[in-house]
C-alpha atoms as a PDB file:
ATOM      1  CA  UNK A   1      65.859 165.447  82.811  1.00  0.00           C
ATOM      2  CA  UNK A   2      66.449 161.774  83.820  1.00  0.00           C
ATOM      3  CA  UNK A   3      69.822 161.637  86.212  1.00  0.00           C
ATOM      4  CA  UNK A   4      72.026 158.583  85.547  1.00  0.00           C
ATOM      5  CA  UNK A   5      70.645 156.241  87.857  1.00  0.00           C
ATOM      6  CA  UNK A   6      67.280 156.948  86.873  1.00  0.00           C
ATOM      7  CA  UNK A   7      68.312 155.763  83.241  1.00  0.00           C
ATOM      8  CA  UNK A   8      70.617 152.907  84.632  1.00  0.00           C
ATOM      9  CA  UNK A   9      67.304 151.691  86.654  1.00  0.00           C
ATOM     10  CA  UNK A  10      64.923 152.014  83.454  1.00  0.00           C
ATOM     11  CA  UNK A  11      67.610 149.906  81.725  1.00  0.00           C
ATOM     12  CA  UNK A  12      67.707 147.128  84.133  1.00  0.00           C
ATOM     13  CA  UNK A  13      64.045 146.557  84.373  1.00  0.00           C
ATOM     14  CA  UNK A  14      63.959 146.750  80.629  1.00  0.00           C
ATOM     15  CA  UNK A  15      66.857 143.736  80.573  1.00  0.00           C
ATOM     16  CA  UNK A  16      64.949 141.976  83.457  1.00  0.00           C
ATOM     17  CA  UNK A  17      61.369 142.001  81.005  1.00  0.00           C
ATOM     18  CA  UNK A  18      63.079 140.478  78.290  1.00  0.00           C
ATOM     19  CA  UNK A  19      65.110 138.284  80.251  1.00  0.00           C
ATOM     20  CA  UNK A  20      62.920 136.765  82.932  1.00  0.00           C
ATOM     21  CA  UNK A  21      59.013 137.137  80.923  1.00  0.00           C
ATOM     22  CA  UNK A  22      60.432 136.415  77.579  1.00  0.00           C
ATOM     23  CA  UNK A  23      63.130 134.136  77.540  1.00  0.00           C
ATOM     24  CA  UNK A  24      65.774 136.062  75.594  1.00  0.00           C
ATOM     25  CA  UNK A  25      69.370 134.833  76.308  1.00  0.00           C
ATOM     26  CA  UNK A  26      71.896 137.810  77.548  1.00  0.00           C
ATOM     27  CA  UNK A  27      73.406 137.726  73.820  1.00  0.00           C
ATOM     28  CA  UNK A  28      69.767 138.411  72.478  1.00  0.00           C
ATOM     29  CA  UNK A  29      69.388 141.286  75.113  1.00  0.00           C
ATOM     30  CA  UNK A  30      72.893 142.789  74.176  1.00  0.00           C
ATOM     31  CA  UNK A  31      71.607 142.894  70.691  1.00  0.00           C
ATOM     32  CA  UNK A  32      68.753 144.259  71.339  1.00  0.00           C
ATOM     33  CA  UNK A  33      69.191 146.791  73.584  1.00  0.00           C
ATOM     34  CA  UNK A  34      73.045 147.405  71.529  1.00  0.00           C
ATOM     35  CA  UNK A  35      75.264 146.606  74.373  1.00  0.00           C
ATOM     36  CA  UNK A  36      77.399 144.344  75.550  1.00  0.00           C
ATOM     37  CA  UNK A  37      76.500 140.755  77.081  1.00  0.00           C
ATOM     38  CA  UNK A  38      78.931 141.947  80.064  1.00  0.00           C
ATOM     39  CA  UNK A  39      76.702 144.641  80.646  1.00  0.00           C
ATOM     40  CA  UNK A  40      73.560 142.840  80.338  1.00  0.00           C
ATOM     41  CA  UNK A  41      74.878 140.991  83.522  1.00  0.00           C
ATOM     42  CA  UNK A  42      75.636 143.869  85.267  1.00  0.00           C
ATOM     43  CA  UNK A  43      71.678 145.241  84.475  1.00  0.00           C
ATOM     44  CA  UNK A  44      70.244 141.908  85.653  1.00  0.00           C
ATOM     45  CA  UNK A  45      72.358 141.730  88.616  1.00  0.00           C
ATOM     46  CA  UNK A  46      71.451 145.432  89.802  1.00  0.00           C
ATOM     47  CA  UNK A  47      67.609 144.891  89.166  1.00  0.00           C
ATOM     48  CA  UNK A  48      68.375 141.987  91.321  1.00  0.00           C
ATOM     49  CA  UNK A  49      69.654 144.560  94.103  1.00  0.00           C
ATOM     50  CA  UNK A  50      67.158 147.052  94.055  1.00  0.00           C
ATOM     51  CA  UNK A  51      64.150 144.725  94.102  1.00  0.00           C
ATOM     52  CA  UNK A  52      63.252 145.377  90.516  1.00  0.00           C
ATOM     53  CA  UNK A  53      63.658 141.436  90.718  1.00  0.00           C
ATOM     54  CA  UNK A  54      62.503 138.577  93.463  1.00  0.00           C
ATOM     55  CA  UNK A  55      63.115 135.208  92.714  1.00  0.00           C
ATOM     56  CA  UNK A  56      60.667 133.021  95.063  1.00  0.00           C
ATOM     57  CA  UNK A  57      61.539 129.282  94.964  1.00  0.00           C
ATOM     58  CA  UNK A  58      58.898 126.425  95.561  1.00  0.00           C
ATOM     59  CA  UNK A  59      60.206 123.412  97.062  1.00  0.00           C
ATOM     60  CA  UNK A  60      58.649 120.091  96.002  1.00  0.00           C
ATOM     61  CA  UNK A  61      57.398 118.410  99.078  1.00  0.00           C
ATOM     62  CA  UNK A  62      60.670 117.655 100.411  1.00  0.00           C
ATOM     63  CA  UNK A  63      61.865 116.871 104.135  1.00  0.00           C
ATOM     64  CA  UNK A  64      63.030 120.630 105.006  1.00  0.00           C
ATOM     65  CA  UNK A  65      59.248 121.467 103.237  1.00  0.00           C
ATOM     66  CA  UNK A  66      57.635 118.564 105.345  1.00  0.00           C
ATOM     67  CA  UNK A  67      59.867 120.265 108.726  1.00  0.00           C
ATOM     68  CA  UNK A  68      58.335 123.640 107.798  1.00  0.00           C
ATOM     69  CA  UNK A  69      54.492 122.628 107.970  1.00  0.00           C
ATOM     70  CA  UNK A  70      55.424 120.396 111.025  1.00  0.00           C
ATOM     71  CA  UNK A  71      56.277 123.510 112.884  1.00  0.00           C
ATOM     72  CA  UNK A  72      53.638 125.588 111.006  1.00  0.00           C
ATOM     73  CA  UNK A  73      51.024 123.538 112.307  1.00  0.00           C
ATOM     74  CA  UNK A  74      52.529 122.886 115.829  1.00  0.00           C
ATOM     75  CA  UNK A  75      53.284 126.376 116.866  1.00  0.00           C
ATOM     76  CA  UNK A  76      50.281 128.053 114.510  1.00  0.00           C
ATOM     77  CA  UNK A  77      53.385 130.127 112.892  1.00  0.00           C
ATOM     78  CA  UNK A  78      54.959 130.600 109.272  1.00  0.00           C
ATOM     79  CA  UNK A  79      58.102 128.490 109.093  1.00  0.00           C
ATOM     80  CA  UNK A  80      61.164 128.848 106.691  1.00  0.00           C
ATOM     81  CA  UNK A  81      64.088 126.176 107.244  1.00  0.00           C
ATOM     82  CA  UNK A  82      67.599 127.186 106.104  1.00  0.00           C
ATOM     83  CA  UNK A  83      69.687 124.376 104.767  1.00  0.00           C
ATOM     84  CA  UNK A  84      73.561 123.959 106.279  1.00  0.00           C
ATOM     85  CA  UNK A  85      75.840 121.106 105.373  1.00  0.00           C
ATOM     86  CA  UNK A  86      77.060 119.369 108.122  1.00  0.00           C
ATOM     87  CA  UNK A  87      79.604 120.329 110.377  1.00  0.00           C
ATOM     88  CA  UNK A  88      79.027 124.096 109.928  1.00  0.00           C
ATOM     89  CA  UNK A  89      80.356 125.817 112.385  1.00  0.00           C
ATOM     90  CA  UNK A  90      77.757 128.078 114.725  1.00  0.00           C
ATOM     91  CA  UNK A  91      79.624 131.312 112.811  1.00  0.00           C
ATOM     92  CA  UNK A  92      78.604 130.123 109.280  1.00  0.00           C
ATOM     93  CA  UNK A  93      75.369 128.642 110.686  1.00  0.00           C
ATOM     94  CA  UNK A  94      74.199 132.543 111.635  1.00  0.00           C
ATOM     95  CA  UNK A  95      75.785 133.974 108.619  1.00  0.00           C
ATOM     96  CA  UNK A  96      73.608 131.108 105.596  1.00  0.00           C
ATOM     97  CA  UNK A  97      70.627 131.913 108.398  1.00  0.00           C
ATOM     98  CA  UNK A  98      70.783 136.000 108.492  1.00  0.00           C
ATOM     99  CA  UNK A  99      71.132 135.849 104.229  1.00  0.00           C
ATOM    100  CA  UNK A 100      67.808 133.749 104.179  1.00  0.00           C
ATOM    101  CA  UNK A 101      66.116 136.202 106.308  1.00  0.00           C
ATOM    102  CA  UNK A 102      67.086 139.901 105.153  1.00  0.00           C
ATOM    103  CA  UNK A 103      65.928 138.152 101.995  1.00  0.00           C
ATOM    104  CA  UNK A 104      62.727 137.060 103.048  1.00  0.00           C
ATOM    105  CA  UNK A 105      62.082 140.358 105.294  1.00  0.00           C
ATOM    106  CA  UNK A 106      62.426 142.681 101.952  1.00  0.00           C
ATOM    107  CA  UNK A 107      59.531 140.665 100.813  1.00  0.00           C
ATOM    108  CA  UNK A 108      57.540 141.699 103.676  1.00  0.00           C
ATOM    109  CA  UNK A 109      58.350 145.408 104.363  1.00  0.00           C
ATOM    110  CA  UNK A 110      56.136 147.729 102.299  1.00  0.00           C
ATOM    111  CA  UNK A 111      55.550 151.281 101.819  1.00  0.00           C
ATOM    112  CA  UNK A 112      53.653 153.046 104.864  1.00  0.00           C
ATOM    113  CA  UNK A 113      54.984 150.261 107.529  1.00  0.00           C
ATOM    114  CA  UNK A 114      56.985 150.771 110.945  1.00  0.00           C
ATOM    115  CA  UNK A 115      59.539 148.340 110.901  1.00  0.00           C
ATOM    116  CA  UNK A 116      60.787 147.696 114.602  1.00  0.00           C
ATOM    117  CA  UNK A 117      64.361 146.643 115.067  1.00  0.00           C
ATOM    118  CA  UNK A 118      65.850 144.484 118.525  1.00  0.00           C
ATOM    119  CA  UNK A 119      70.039 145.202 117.898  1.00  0.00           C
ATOM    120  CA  UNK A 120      72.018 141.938 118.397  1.00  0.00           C
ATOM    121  CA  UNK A 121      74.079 139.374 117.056  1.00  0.00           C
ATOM    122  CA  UNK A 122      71.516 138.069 114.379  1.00  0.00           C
ATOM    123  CA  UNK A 123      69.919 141.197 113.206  1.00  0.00           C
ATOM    124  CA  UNK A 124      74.108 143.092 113.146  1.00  0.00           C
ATOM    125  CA  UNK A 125      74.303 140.019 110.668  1.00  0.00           C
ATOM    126  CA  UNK A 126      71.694 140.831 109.075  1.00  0.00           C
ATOM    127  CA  UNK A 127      71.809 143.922 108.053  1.00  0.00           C
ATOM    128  CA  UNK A 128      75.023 142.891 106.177  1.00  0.00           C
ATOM    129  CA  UNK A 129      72.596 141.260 103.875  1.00  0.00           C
ATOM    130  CA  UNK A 130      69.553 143.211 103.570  1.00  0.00           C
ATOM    131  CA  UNK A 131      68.632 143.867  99.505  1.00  0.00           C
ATOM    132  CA  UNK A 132      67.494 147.170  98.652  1.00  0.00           C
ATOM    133  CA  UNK A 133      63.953 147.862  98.078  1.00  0.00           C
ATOM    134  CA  UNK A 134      61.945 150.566  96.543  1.00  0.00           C
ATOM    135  CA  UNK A 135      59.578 151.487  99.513  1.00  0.00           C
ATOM    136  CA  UNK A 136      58.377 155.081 100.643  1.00  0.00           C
ATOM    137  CA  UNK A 137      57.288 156.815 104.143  1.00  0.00           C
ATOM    138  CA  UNK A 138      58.753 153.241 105.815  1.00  0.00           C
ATOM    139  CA  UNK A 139      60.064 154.423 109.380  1.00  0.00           C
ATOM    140  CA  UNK A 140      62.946 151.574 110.824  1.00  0.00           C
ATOM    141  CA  UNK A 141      62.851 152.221 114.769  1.00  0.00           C
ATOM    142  CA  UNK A 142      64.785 150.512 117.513  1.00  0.00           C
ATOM    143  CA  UNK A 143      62.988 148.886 120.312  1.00  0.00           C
ATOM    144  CA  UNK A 144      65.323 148.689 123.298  1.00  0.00           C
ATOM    145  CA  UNK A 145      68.623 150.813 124.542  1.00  0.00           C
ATOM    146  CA  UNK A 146      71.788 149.528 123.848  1.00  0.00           C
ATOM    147  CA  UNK A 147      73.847 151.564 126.358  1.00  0.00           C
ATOM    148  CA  UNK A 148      75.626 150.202 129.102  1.00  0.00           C
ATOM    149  CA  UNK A 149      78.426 151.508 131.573  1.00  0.00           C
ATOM    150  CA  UNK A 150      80.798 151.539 129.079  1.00  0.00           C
ATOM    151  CA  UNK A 151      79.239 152.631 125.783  1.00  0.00           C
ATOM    152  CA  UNK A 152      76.497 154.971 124.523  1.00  0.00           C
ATOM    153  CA  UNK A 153      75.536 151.981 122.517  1.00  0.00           C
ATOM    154  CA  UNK A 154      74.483 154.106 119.419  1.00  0.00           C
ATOM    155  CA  UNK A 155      77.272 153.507 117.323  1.00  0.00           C
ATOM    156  CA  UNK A 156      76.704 149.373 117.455  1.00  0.00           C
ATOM    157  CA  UNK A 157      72.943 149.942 117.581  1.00  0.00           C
ATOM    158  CA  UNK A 158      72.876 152.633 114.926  1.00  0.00           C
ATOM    159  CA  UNK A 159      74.667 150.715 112.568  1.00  0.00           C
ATOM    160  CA  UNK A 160      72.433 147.935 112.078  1.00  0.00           C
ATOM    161  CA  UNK A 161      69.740 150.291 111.749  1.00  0.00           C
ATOM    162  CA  UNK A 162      71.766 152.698 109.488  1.00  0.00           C
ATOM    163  CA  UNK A 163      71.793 149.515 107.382  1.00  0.00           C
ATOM    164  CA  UNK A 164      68.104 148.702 107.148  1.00  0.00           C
ATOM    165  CA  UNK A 165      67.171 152.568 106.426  1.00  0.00           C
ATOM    166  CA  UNK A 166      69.628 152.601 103.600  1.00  0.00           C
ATOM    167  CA  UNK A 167      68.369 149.755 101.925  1.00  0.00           C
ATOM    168  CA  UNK A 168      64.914 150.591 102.366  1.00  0.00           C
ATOM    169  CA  UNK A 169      65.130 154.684 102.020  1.00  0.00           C
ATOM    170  CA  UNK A 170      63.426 154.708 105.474  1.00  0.00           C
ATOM    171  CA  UNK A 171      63.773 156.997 108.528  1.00  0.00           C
ATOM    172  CA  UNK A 172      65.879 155.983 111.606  1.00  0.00           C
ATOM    173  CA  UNK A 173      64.899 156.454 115.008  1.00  0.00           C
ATOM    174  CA  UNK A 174      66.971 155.715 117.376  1.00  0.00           C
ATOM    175  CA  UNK A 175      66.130 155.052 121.056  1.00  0.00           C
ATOM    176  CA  UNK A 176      69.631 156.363 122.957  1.00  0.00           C
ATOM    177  CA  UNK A 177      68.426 154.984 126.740  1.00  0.00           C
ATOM    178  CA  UNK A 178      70.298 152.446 128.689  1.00  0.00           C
ATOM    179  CA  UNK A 179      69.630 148.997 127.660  1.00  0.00           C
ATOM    180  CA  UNK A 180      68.782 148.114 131.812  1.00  0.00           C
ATOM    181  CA  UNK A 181      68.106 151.021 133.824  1.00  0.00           C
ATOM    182  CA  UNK A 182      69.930 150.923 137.307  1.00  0.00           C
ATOM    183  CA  UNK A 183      66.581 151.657 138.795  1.00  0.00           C
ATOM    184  CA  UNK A 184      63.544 150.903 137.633  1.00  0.00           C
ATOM    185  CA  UNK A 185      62.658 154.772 139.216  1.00  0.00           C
ATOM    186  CA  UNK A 186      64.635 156.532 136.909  1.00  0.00           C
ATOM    187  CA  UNK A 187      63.268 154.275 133.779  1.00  0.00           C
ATOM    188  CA  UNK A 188      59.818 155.605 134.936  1.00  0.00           C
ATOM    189  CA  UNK A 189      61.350 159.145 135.037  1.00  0.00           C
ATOM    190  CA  UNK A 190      63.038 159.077 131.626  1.00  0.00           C
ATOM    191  CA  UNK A 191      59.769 157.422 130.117  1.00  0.00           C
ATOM    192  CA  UNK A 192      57.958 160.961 130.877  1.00  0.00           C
ATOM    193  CA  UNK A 193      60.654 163.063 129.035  1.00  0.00           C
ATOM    194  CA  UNK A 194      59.364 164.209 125.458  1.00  0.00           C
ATOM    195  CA  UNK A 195      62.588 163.197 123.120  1.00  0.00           C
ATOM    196  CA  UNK A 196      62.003 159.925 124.888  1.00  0.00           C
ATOM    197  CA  UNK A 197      57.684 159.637 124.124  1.00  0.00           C
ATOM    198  CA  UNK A 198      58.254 160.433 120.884  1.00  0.00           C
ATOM    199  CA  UNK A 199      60.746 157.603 120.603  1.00  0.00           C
ATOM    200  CA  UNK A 200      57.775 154.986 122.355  1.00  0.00           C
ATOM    201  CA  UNK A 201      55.127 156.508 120.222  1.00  0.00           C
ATOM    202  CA  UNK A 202      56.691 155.368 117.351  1.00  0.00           C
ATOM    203  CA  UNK A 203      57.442 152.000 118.685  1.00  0.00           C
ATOM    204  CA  UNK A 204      53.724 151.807 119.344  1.00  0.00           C
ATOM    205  CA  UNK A 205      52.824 151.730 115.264  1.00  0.00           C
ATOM    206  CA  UNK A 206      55.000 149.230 114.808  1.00  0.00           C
ATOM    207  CA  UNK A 207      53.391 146.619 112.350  1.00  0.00           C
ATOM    208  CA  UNK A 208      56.066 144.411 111.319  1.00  0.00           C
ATOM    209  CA  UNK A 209      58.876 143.960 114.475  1.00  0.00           C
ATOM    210  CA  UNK A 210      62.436 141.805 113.912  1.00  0.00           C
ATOM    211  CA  UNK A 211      64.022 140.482 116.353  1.00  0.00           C
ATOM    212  CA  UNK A 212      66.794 137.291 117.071  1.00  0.00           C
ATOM    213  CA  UNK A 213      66.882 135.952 120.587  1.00  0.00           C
ATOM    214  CA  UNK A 214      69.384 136.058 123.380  1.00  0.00           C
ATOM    215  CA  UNK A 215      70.757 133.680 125.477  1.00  0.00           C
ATOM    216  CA  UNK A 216      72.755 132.845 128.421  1.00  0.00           C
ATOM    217  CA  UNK A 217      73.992 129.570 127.468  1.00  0.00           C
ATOM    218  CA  UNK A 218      74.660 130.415 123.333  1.00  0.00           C
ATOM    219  CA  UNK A 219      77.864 128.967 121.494  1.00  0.00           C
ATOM    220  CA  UNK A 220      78.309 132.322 119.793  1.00  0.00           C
ATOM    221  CA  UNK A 221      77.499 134.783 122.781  1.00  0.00           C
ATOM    222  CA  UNK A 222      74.699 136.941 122.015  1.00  0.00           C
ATOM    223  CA  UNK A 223      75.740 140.641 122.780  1.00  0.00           C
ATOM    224  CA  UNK A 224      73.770 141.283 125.865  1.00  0.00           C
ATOM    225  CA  UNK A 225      75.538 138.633 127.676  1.00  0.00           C
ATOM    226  CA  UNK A 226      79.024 139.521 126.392  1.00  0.00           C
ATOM    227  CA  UNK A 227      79.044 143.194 126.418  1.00  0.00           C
ATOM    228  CA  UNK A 228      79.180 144.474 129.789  1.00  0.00           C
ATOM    229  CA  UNK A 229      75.131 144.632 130.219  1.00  0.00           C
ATOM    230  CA  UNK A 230      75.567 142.836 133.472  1.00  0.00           C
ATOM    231  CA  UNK A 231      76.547 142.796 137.039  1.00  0.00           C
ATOM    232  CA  UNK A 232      77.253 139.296 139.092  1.00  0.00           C
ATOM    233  CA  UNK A 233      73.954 140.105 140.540  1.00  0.00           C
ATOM    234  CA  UNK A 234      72.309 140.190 137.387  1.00  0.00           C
ATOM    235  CA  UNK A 235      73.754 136.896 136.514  1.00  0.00           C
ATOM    236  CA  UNK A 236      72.373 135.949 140.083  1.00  0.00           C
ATOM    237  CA  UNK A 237      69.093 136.278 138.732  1.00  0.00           C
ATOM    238  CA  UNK A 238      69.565 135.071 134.954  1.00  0.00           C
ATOM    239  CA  UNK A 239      70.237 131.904 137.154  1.00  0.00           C
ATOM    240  CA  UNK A 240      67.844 131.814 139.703  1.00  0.00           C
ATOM    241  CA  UNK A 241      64.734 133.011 138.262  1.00  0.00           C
ATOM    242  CA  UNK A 242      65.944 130.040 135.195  1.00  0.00           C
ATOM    243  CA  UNK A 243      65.975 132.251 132.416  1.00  0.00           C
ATOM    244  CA  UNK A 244      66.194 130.553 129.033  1.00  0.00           C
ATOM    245  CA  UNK A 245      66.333 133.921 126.749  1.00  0.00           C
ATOM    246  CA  UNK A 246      65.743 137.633 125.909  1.00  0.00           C
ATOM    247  CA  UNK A 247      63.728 139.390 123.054  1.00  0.00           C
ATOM    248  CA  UNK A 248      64.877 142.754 123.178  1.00  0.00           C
ATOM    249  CA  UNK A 249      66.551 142.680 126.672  1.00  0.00           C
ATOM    250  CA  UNK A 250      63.190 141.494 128.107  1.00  0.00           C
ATOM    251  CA  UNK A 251      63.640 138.284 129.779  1.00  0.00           C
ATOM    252  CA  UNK A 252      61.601 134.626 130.249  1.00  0.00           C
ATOM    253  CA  UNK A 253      61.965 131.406 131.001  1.00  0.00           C
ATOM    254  CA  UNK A 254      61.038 127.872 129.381  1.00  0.00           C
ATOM    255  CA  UNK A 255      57.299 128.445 129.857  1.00  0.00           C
ATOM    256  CA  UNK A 256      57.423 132.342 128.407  1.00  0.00           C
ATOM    257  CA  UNK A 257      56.290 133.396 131.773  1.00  0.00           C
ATOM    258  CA  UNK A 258      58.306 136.817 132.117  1.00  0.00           C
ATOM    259  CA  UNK A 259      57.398 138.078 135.658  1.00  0.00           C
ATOM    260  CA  UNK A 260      60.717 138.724 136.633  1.00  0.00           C
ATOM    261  CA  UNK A 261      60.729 142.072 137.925  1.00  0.00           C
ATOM    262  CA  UNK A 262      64.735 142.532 138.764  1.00  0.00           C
ATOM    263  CA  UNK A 263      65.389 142.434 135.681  1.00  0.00           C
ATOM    264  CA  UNK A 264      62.379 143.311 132.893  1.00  0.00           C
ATOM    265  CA  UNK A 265      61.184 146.448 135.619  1.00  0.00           C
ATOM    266  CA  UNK A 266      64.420 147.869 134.410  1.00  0.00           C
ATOM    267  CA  UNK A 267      64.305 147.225 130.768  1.00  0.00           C
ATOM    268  CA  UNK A 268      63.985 149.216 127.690  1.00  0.00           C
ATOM    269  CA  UNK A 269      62.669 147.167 125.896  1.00  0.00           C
ATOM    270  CA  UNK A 270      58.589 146.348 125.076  1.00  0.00           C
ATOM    271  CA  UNK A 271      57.023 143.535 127.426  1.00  0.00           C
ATOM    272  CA  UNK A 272      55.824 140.706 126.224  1.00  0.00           C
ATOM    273  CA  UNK A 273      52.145 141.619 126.332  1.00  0.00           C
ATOM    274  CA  UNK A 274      53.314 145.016 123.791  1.00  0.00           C
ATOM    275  CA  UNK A 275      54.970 142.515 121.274  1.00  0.00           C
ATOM    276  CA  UNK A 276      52.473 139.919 121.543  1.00  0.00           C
ATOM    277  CA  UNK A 277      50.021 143.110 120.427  1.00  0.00           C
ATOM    278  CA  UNK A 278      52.379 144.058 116.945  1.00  0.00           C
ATOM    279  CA  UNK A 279      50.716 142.168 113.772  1.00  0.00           C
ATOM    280  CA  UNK A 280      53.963 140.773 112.547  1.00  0.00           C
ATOM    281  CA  UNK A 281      57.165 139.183 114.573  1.00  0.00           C
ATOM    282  CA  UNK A 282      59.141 138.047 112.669  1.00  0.00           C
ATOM    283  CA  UNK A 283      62.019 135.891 114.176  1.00  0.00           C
ATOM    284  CA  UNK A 284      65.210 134.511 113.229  1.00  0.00           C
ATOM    285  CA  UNK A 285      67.592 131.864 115.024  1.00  0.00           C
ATOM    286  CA  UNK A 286      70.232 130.043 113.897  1.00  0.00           C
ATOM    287  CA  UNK A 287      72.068 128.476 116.741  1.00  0.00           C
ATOM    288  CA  UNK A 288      71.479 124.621 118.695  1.00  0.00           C
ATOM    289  CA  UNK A 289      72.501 126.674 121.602  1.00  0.00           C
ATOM    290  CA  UNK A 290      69.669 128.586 121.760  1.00  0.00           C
ATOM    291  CA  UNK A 291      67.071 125.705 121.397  1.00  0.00           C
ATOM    292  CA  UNK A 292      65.187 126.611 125.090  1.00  0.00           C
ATOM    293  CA  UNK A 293      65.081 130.006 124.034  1.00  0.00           C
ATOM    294  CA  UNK A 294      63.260 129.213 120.827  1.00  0.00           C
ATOM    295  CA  UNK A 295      61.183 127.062 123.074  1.00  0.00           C
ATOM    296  CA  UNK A 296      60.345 129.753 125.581  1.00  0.00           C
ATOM    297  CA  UNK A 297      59.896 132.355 122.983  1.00  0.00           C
ATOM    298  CA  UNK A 298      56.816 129.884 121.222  1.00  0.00           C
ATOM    299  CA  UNK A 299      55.676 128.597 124.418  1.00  0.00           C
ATOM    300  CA  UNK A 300      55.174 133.181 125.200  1.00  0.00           C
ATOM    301  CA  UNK A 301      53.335 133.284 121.637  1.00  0.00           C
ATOM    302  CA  UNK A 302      56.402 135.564 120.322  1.00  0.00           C
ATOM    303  CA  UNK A 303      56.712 134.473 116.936  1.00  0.00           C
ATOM    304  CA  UNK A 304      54.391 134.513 113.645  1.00  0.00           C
ATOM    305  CA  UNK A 305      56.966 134.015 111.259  1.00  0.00           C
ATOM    306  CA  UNK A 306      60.262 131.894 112.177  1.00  0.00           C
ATOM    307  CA  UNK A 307      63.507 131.675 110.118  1.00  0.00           C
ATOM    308  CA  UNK A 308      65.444 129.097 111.395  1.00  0.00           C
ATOM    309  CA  UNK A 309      68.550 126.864 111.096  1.00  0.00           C
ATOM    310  CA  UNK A 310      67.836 123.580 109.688  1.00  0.00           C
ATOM    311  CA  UNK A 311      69.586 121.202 112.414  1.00  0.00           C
ATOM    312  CA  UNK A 312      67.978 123.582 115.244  1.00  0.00           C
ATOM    313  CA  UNK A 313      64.399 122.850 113.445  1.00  0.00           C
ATOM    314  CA  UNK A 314      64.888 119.388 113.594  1.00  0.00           C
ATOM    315  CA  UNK A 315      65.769 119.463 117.187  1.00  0.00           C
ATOM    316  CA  UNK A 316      62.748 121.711 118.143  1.00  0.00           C
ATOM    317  CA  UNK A 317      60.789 119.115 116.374  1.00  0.00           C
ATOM    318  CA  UNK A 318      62.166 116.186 118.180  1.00  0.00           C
ATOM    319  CA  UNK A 319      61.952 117.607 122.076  1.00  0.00           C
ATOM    320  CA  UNK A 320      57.982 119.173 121.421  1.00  0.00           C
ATOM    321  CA  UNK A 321      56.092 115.477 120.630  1.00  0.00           C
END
């Protein structure tokens, strides 16, 4: 017996055939299918949601196309440039940016994958976005801690993640350590514990990881360095050691040299070696603010696939001649 959304589904990829492989108008589709043209909108629009649908749009060789391959062939990387009117504000800059990604992401998650997760600013916004998709045995696992020494972290964390798994069907795992360990000791300590292995063992298949990148300096603040992750000698070393950015709380300067042991000995999330190893990276920045980290994060071979902010594109092109 077919349940209700079962039928609503079969009904919105039969609206979808006629409407997107054979050209009938909504009117010809109510007729057809004896309902109303209201409700033919309301079938297209929900195969739309649930991935029955992708619409994939070809630019003619245009100057955000011609910015793409610039940085394609510069950085060896996939590049996808996000139009914004001028005078955006950094706000709606992340929010047109985060739409264009979850979009393209769905494309690239498939059945059988570990998706890795870094929380923050950029994937919290996201996850607001992220279209369903009909996927099976997909695992979504977060790859650093998120508490601090005023929150567990998990509700913030487990939220954007919550998000993905929903739209995906996928199973959570969540990674409940600090985000910096006090000591780098008692990091090593909780690393042998089994809840915690099986946590890292997962994060070890991961074949497709997502990730946005923190900064020190960023107009909007990314969460790390507005929520209590740090002490004043922390910040100390942010400035001394001249660190540019953060992908999941590990840190590195212009160069992507990351040998700063203060602070990455202590973190929970995977060095830069570990995520230079996972197939996929797929990255996403939206803010001028955060042009050295973008810089550093190339420069440490981070990135395969970049989503980024058209004005911050054209800046990256114009300081790497």
């Amino acid at each position: 017996m077919t349940t209700q959304a079962e039928e609503r589904s079969r009904d919105a990829l039969r609206a979808a055939q006629l409407y997107y492989m054979q050209d009938l108008t909504m009117d010809a589709i109510a007729h057809e299918m004896r309902v109303s043209r209201s409700s033919v909108s309301r079938l297209l629009q929900h195969a739309r949601d649930v991935g029955l649908v992708t619409i994939s749009i070809s630019p003619p060789d245009d100057a955000r196309g011609q910015m793409a391959q610039r940085i394609a062939d510069r950085f060896g990387i996939t590049a996808h440039i996000v139009p914004t009117p001028p005078r955006t504000s950094e706000a709606e800059r992340l929010e047109r940016t985060a739409l264009t990604a979850a979009r393209i992401l769905a494309e690239r998650v498939e059945s059988s994958m570990t998706v890795g997760v870094a929380w923050g600013s950029t994937l919290s916004a996201m996850a607001r976005h992220v279209p369903q998709k009909d996927v099976h045995d997909t695992h979504i696992v977060q790859m650093n801690g998120a508490a601090n020494v005023r929150t567990s972290g998990i509700p913030y964390a487990g939220e954007i993640l919550s998000k993905f798994g929903a739209a995906w069907s996928s199973s959570v795992h969540q990674f409940p350590v600090p985000a910096l360990f006090d000591d780098p000791r008692t990091k090593q300590a909780m690393w042998r514990e089994r809840s915690v292995r099986s946590v890292l063992e997962i994060q070890q298949r991961v074949g497709l990881f997502v990730f946005g990148l923190g900064s020190p300096h960023a107009d909007v603040p990314s969460h790390v360095y507005s929520g209590d992750y740090f002490d004043e000698r922390d910040r100390a070393v942010i400035e001394r050691e001249g660190v540019v950015g953060d992908c999941a709380t590990v840190f590195y300067r212009a160069d992507g040299s990351s040998d700063i042991p203060e602070l990455n000995a202590r973190s929970s999330g995977p060095d830069l070696d570990t995520v230079r190893r996972i197939p996929r990276r797929f990255c996403v920045v939206s803010s001028l603010s955060k042009l050295d980290g973008l810089r550093g994060a190339l420069a440490a071979g981070l990135v395969t696939e970049l989503v980024v902010e058209e004005s911050l594109a054209r800046r990256l092109l114009s300081v790497t001649r």
